[in-house]
PDB file of N, CA and C in Angstrom:
ATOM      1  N   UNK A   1     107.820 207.341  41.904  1.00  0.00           N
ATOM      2  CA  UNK A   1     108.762 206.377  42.336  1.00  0.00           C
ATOM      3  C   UNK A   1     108.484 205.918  43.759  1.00  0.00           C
ATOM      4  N   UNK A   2     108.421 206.663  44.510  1.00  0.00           N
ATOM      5  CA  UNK A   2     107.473 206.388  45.575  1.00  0.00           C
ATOM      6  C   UNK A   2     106.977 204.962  46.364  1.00  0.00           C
ATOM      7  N   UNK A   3     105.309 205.411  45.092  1.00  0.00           N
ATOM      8  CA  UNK A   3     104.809 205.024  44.674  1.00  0.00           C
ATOM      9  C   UNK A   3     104.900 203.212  44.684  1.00  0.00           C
ATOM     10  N   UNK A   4     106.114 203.349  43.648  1.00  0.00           N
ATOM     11  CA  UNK A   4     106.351 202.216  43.362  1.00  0.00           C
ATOM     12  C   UNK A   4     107.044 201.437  44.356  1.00  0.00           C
ATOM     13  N   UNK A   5     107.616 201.867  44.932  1.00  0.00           N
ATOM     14  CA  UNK A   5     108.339 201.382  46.296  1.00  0.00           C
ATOM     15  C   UNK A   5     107.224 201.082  47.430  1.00  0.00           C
ATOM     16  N   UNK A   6     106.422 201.964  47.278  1.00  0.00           N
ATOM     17  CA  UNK A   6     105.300 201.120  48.026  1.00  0.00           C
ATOM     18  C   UNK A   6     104.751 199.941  47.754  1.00  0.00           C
ATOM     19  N   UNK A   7     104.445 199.836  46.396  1.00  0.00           N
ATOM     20  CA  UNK A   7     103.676 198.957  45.652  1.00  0.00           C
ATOM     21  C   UNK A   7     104.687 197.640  45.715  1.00  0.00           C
ATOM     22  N   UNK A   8     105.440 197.654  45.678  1.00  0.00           N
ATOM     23  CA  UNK A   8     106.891 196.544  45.620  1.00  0.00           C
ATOM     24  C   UNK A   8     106.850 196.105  47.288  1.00  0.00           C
ATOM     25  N   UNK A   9     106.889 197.167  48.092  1.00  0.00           N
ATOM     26  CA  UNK A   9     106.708 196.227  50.057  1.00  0.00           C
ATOM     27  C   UNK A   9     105.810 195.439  49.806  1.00  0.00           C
ATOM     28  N   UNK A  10     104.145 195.803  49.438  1.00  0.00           N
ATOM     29  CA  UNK A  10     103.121 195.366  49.407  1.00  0.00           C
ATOM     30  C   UNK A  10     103.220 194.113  48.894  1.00  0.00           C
ATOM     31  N   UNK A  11     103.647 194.059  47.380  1.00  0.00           N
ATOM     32  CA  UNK A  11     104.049 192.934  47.187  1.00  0.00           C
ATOM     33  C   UNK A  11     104.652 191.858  47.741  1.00  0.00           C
ATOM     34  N   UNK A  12     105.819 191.777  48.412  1.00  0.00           N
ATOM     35  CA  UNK A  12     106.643 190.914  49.358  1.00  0.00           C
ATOM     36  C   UNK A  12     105.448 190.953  50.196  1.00  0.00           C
ATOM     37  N   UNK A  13     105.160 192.083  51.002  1.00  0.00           N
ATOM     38  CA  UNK A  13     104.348 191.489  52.461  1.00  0.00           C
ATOM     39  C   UNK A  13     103.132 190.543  52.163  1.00  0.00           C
ATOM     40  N   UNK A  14     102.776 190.688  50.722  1.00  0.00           N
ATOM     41  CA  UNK A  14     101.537 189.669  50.510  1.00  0.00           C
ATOM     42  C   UNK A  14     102.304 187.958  50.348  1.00  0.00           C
ATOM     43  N   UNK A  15     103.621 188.521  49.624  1.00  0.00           N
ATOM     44  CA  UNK A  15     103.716 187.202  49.495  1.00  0.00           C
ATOM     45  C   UNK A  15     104.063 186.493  50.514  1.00  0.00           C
ATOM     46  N   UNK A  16     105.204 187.341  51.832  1.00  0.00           N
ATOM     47  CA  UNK A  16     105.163 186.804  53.275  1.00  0.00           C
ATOM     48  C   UNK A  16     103.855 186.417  53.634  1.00  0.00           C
ATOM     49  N   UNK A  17     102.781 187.211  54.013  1.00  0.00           N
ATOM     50  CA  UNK A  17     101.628 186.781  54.541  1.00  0.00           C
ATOM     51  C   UNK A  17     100.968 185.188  53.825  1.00  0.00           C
ATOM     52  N   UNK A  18     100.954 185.217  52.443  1.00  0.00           N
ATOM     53  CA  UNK A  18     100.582 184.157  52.353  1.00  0.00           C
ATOM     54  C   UNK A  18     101.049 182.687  52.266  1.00  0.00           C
ATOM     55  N   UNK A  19     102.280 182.956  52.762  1.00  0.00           N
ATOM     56  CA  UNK A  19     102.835 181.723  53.278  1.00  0.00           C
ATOM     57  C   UNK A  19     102.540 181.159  54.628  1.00  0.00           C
ATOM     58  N   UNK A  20     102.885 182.727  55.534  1.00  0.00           N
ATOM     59  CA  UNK A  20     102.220 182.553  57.015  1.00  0.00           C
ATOM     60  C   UNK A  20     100.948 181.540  56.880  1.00  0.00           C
ATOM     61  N   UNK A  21     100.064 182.281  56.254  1.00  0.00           N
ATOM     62  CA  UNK A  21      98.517 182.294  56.206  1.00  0.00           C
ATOM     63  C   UNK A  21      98.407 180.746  55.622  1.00  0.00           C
ATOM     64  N   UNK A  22      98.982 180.174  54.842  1.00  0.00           N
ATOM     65  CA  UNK A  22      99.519 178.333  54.711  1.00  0.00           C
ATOM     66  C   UNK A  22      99.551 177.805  55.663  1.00  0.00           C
ATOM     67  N   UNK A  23     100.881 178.406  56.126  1.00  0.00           N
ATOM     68  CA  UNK A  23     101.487 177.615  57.580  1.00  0.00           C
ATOM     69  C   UNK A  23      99.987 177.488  58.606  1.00  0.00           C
ATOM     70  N   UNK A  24      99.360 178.882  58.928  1.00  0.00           N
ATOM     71  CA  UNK A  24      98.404 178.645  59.540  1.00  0.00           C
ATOM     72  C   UNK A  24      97.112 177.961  59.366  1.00  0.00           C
ATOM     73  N   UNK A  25      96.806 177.517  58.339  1.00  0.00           N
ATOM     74  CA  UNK A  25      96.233 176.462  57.832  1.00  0.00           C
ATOM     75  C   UNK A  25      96.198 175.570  58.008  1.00  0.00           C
ATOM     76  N   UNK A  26      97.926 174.921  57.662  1.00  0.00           N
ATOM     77  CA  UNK A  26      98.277 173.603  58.531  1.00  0.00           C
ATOM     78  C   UNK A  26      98.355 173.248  59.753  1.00  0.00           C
ATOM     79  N   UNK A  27      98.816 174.151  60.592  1.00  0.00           N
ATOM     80  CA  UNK A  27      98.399 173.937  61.636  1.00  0.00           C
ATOM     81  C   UNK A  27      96.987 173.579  62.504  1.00  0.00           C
ATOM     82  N   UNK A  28      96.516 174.996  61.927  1.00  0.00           N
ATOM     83  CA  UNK A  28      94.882 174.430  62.361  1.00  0.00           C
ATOM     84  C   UNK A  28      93.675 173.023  62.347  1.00  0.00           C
ATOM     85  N   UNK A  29      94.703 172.217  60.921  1.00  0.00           N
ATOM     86  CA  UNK A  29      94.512 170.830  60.578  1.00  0.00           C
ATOM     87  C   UNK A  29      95.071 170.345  60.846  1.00  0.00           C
ATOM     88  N   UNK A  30      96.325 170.600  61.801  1.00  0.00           N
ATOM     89  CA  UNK A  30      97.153 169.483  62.409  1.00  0.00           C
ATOM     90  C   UNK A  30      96.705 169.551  64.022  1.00  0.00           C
ATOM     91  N   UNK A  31      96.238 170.582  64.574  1.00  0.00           N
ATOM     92  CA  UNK A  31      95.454 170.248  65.524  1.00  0.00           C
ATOM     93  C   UNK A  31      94.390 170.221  65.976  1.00  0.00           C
ATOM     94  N   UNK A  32      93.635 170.421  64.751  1.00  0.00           N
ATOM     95  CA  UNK A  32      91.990 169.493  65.055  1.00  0.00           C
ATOM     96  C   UNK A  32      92.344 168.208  64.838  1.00  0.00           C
ATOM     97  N   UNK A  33      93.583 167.562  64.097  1.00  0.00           N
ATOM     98  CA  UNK A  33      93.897 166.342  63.796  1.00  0.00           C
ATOM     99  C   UNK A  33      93.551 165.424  64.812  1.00  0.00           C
ATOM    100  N   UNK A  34      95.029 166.446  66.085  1.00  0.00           N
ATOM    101  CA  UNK A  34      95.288 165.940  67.283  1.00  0.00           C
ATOM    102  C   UNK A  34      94.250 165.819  68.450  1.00  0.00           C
ATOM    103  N   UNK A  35      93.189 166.997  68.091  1.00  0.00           N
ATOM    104  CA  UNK A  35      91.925 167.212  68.944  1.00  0.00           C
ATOM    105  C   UNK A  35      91.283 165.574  69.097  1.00  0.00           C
ATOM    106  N   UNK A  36      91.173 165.323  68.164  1.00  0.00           N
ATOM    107  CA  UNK A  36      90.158 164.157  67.467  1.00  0.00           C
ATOM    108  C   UNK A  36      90.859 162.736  67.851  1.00  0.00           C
ATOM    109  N   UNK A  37      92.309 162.605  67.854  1.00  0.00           N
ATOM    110  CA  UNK A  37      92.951 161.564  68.358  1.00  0.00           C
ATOM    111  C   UNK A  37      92.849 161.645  70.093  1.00  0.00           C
ATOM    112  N   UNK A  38      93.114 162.904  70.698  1.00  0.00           N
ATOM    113  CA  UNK A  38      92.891 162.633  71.779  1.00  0.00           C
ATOM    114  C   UNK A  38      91.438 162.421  72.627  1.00  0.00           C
ATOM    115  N   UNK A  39      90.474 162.845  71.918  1.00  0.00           N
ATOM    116  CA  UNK A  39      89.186 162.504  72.219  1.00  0.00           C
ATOM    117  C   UNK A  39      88.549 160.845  71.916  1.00  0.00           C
ATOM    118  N   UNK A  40      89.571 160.421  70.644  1.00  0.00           N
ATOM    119  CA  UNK A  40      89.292 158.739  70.451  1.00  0.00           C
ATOM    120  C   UNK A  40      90.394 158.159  71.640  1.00  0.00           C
ATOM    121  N   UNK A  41      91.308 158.672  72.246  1.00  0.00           N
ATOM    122  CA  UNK A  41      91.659 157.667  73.437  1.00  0.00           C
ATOM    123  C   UNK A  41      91.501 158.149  75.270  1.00  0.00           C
ATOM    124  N   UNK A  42      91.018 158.809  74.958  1.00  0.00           N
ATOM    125  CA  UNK A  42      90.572 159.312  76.467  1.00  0.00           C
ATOM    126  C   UNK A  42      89.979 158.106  76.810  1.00  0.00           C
ATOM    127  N   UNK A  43      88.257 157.397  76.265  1.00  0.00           N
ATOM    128  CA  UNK A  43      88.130 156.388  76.541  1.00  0.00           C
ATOM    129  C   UNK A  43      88.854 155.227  76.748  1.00  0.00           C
ATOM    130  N   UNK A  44      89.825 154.591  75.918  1.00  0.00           N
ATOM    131  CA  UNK A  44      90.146 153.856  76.260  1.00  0.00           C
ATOM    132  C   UNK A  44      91.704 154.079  77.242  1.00  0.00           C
ATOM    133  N   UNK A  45      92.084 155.026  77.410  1.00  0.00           N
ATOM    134  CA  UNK A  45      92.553 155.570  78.981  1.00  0.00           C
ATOM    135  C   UNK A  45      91.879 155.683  79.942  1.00  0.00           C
ATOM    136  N   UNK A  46      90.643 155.640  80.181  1.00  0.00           N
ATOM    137  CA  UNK A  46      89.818 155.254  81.097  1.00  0.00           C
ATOM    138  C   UNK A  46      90.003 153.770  81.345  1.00  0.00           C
ATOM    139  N   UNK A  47      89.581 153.290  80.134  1.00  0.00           N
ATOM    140  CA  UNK A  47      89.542 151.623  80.330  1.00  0.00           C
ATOM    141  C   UNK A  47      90.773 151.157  81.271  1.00  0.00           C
ATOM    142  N   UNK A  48      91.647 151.404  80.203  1.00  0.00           N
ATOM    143  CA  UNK A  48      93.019 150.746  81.281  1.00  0.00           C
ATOM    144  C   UNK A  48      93.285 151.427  82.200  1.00  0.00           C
ATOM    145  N   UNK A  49      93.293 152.230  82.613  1.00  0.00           N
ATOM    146  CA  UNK A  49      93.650 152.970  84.264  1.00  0.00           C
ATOM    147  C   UNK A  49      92.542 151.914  84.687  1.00  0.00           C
ATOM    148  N   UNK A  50      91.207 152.168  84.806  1.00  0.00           N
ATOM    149  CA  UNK A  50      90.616 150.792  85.326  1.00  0.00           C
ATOM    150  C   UNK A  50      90.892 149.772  85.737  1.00  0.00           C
ATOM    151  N   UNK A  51      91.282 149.287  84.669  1.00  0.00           N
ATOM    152  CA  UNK A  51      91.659 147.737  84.661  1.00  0.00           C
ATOM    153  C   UNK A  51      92.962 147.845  85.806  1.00  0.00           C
ATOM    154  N   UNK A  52      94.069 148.813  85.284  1.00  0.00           N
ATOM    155  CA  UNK A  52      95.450 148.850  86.465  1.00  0.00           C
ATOM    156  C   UNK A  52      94.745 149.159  87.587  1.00  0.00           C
ATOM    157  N   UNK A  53      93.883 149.543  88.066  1.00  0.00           N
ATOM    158  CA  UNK A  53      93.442 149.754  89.186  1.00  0.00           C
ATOM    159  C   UNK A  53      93.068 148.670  89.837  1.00  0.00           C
ATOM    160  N   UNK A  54      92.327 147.805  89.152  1.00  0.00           N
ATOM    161  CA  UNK A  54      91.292 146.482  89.670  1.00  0.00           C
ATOM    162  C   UNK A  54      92.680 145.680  89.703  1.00  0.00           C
ATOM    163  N   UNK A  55      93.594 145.314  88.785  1.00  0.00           N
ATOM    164  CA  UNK A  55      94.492 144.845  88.929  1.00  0.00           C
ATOM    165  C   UNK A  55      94.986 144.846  90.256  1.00  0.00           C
ATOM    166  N   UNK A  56      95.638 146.171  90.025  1.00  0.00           N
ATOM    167  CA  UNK A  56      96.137 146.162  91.465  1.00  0.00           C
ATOM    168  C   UNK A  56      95.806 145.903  92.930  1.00  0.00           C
ATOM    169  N   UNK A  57      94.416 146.143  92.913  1.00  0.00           N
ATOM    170  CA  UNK A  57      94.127 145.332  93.827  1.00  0.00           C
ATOM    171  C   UNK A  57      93.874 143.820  94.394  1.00  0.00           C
ATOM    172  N   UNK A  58      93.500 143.362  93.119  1.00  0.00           N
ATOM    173  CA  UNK A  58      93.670 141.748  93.508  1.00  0.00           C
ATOM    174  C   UNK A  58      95.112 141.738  93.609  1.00  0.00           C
ATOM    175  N   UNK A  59      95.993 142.042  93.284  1.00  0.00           N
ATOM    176  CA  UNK A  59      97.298 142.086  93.169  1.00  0.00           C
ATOM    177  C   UNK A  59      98.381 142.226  94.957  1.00  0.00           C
ATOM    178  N   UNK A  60      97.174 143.305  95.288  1.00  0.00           N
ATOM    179  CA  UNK A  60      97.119 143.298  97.028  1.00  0.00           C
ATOM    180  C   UNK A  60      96.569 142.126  97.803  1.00  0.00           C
ATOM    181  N   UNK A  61      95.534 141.657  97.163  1.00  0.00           N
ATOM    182  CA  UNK A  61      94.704 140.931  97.798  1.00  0.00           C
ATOM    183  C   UNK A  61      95.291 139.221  98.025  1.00  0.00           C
ATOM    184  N   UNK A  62      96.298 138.782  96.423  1.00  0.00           N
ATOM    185  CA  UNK A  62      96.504 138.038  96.592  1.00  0.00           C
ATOM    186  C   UNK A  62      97.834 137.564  97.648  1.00  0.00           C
ATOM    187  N   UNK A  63      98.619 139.016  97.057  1.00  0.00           N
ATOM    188  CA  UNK A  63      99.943 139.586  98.490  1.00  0.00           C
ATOM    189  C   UNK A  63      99.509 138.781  99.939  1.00  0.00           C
ATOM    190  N   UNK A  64      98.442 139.439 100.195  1.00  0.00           N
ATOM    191  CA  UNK A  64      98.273 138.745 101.625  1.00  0.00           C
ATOM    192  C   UNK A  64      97.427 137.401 101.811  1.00  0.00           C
ATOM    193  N   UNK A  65      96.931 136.858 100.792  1.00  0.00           N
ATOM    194  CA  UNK A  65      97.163 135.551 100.852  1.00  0.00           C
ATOM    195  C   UNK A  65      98.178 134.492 100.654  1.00  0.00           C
ATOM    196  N   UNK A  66      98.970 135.047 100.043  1.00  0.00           N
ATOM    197  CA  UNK A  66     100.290 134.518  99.952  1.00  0.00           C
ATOM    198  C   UNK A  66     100.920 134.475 101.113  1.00  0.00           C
ATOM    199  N   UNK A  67     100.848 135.429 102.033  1.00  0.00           N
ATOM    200  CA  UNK A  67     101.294 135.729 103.312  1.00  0.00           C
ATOM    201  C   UNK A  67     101.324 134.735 103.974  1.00  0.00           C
ATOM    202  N   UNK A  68      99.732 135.022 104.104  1.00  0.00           N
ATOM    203  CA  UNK A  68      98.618 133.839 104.994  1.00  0.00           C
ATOM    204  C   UNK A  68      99.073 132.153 104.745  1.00  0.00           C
ATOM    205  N   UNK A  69      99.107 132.361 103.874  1.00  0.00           N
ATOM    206  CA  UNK A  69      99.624 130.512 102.983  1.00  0.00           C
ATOM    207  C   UNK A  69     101.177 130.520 103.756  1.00  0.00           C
ATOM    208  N   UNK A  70     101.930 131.587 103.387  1.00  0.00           N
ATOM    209  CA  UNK A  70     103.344 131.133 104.339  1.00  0.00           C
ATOM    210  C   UNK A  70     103.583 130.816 104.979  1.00  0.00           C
ATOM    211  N   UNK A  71     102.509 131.855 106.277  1.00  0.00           N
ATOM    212  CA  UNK A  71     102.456 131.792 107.541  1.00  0.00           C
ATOM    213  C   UNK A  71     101.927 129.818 108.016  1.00  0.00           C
ATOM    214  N   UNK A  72     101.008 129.560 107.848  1.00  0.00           N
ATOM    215  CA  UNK A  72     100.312 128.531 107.581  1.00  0.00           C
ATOM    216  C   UNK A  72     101.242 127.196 107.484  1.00  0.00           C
ATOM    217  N   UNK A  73     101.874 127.347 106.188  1.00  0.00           N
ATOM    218  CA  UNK A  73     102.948 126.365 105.994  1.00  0.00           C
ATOM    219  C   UNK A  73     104.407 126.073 106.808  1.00  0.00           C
ATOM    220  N   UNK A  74     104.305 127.130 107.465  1.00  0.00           N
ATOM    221  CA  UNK A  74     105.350 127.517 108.475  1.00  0.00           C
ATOM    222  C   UNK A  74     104.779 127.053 109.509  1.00  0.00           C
ATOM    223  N   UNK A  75     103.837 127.431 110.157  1.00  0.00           N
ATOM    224  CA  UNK A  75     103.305 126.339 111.264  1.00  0.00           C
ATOM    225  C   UNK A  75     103.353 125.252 110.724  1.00  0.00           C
ATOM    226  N   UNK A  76     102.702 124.525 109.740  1.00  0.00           N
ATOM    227  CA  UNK A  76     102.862 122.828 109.688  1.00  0.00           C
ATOM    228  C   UNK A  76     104.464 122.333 109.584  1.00  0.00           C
ATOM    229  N   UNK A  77     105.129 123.327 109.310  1.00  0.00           N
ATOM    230  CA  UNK A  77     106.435 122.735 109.072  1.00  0.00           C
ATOM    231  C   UNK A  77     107.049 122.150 110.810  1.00  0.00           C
ATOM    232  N   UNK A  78     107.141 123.316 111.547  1.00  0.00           N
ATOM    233  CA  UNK A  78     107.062 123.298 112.674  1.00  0.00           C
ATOM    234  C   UNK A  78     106.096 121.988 113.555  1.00  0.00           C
ATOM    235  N   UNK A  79     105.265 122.133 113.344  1.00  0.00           N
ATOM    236  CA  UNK A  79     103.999 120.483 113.707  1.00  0.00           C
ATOM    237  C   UNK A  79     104.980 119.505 113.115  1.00  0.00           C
ATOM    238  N   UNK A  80     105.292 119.713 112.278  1.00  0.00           N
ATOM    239  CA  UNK A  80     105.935 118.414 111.739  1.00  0.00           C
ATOM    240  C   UNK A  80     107.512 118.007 112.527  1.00  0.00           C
ATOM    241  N   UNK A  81     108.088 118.856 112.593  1.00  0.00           N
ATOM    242  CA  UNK A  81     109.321 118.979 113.226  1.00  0.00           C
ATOM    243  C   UNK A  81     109.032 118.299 114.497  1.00  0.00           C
ATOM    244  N   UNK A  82     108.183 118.824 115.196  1.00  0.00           N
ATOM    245  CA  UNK A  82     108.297 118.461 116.440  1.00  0.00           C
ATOM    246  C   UNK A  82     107.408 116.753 116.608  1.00  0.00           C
ATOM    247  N   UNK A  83     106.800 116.346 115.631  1.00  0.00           N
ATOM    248  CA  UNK A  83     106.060 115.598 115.567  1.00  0.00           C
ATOM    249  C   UNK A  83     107.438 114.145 114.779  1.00  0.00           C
ATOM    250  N   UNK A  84     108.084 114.970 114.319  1.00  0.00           N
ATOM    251  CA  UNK A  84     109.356 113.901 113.926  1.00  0.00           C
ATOM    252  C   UNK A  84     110.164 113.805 114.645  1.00  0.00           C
ATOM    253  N   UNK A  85     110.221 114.369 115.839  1.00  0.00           N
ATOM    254  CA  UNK A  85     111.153 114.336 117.522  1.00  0.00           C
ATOM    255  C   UNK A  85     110.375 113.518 117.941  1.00  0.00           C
ATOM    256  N   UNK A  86     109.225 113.380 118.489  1.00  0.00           N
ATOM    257  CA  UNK A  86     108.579 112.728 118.836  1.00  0.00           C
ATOM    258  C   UNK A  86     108.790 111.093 118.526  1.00  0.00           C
ATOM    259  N   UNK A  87     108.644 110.510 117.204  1.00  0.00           N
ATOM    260  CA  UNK A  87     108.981 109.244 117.001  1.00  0.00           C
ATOM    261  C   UNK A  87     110.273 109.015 116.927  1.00  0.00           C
ATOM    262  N   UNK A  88     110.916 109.982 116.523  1.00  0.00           N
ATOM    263  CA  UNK A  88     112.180 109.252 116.950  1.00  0.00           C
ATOM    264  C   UNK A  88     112.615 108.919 117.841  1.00  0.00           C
ATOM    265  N   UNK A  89     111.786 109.913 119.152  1.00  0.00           N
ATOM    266  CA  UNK A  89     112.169 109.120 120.297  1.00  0.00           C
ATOM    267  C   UNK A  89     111.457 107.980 121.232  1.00  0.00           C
ATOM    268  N   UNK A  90     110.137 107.534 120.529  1.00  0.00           N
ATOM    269  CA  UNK A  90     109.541 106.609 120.552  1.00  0.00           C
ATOM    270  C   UNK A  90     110.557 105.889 119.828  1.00  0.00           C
ATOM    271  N   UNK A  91     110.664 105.798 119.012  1.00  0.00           N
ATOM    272  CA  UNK A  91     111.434 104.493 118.222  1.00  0.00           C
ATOM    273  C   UNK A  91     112.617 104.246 118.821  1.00  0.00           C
ATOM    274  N   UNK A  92     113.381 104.533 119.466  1.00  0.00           N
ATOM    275  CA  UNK A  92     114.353 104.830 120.278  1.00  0.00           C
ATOM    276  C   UNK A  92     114.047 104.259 121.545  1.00  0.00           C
ATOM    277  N   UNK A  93     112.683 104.126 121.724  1.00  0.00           N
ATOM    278  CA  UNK A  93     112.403 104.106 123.605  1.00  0.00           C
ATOM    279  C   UNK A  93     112.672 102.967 123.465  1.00  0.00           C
ATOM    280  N   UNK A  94     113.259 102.422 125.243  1.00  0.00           N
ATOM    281  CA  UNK A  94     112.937 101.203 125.291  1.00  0.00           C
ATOM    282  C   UNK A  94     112.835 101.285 126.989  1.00  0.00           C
ATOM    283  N   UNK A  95     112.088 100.478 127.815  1.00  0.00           N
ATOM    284  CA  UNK A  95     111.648 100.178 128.839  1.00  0.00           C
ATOM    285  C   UNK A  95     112.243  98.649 129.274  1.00  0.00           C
ATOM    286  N   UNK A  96     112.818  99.115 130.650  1.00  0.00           N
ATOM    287  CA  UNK A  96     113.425  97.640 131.174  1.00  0.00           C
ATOM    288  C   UNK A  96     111.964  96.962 132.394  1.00  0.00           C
ATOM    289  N   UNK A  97     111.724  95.967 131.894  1.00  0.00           N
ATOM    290  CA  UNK A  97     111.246  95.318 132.693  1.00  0.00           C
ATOM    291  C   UNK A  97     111.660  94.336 133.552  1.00  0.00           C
ATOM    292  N   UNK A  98     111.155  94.354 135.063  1.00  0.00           N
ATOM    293  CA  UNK A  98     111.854  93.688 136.090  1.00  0.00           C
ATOM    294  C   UNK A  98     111.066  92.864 137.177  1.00  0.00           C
ATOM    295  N   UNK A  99     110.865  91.627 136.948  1.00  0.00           N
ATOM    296  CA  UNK A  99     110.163  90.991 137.370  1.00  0.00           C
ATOM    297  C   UNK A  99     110.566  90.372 138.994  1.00  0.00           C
ATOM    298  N   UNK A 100     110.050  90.824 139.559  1.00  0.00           N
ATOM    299  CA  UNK A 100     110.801  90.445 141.291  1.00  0.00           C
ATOM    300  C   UNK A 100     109.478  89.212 141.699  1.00  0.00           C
ATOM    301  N   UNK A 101     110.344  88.034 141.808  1.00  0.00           N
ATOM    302  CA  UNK A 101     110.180  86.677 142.289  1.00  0.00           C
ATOM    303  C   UNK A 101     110.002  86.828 143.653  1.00  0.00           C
ATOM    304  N   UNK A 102     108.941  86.571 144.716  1.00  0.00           N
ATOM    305  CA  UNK A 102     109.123  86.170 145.632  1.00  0.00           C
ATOM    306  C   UNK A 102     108.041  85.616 146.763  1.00  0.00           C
ATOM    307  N   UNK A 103     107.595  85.542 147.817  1.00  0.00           N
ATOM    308  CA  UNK A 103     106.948  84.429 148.421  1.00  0.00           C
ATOM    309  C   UNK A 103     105.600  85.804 148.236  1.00  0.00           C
ATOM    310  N   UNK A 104     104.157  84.618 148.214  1.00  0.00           N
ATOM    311  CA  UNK A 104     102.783  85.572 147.785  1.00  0.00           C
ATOM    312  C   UNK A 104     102.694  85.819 149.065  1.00  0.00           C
ATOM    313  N   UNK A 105     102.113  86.935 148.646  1.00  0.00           N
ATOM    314  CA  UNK A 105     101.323  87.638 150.601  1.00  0.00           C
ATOM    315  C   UNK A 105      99.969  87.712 150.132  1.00  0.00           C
ATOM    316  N   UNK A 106      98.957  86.906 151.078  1.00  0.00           N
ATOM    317  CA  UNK A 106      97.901  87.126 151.086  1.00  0.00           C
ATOM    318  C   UNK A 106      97.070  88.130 152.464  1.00  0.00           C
ATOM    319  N   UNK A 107      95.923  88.670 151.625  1.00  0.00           N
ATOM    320  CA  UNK A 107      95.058  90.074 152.786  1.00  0.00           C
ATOM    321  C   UNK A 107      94.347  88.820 153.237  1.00  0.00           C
ATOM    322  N   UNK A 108      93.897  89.663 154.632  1.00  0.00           N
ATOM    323  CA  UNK A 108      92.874  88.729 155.449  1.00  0.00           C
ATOM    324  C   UNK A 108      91.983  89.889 154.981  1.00  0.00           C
TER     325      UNK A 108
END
């Protein structure tokens, strides 16, 4: 009787184990799966970090031309301002002229 009580654990523990021993199966094919997906995008995670990189720098680059262009347009605005004071007060000017009449003097 024993015996048989041994023979009966054995039983269950085989049949536990070979479920484990499934499970571990699947797994092992679910992450060589994953092995294999992450080795097909590493490259192209290279690519685009790249690209965001280069990006970003023209992205800087154009920043301070934009700057530059502000700055720029801001002076002409200014040129202009003062350059539209200017005629207006030309257009505005006027000069009195005064003609004084009187006997000629001549040099010896």
């Amino acid at each position: 009787m024993d015996q048989e009580l041994l023979d009966g654990i054995r039983q269950i523990i085989r049949e536990e184990i070979s479920g484990v021993e499934s499970d571990v199966s699947t797994l092992k094919t679910d992450v060589s799966s994953l092995k294999n997906d992450v080795a097909e995008m590493k490259p192209q995670l290279k690519e685009n970090t790249d690209m965001l990189r280069v990006l970003l720098a023209n992205s800087e680059t154009h920043g301070a031309e934009i700057k530059q262009l502000n700055h720029r347009v801001a002076k002409i605005e200014g040129i202009n301002k003062r350059q539209d004071k200017l005629e207006s007060g030309l257009l505005n000017h006027r000069h009195e002229v005064v003609f004084k009449i009187g006997e000629a003097v001549f040099e010896d």
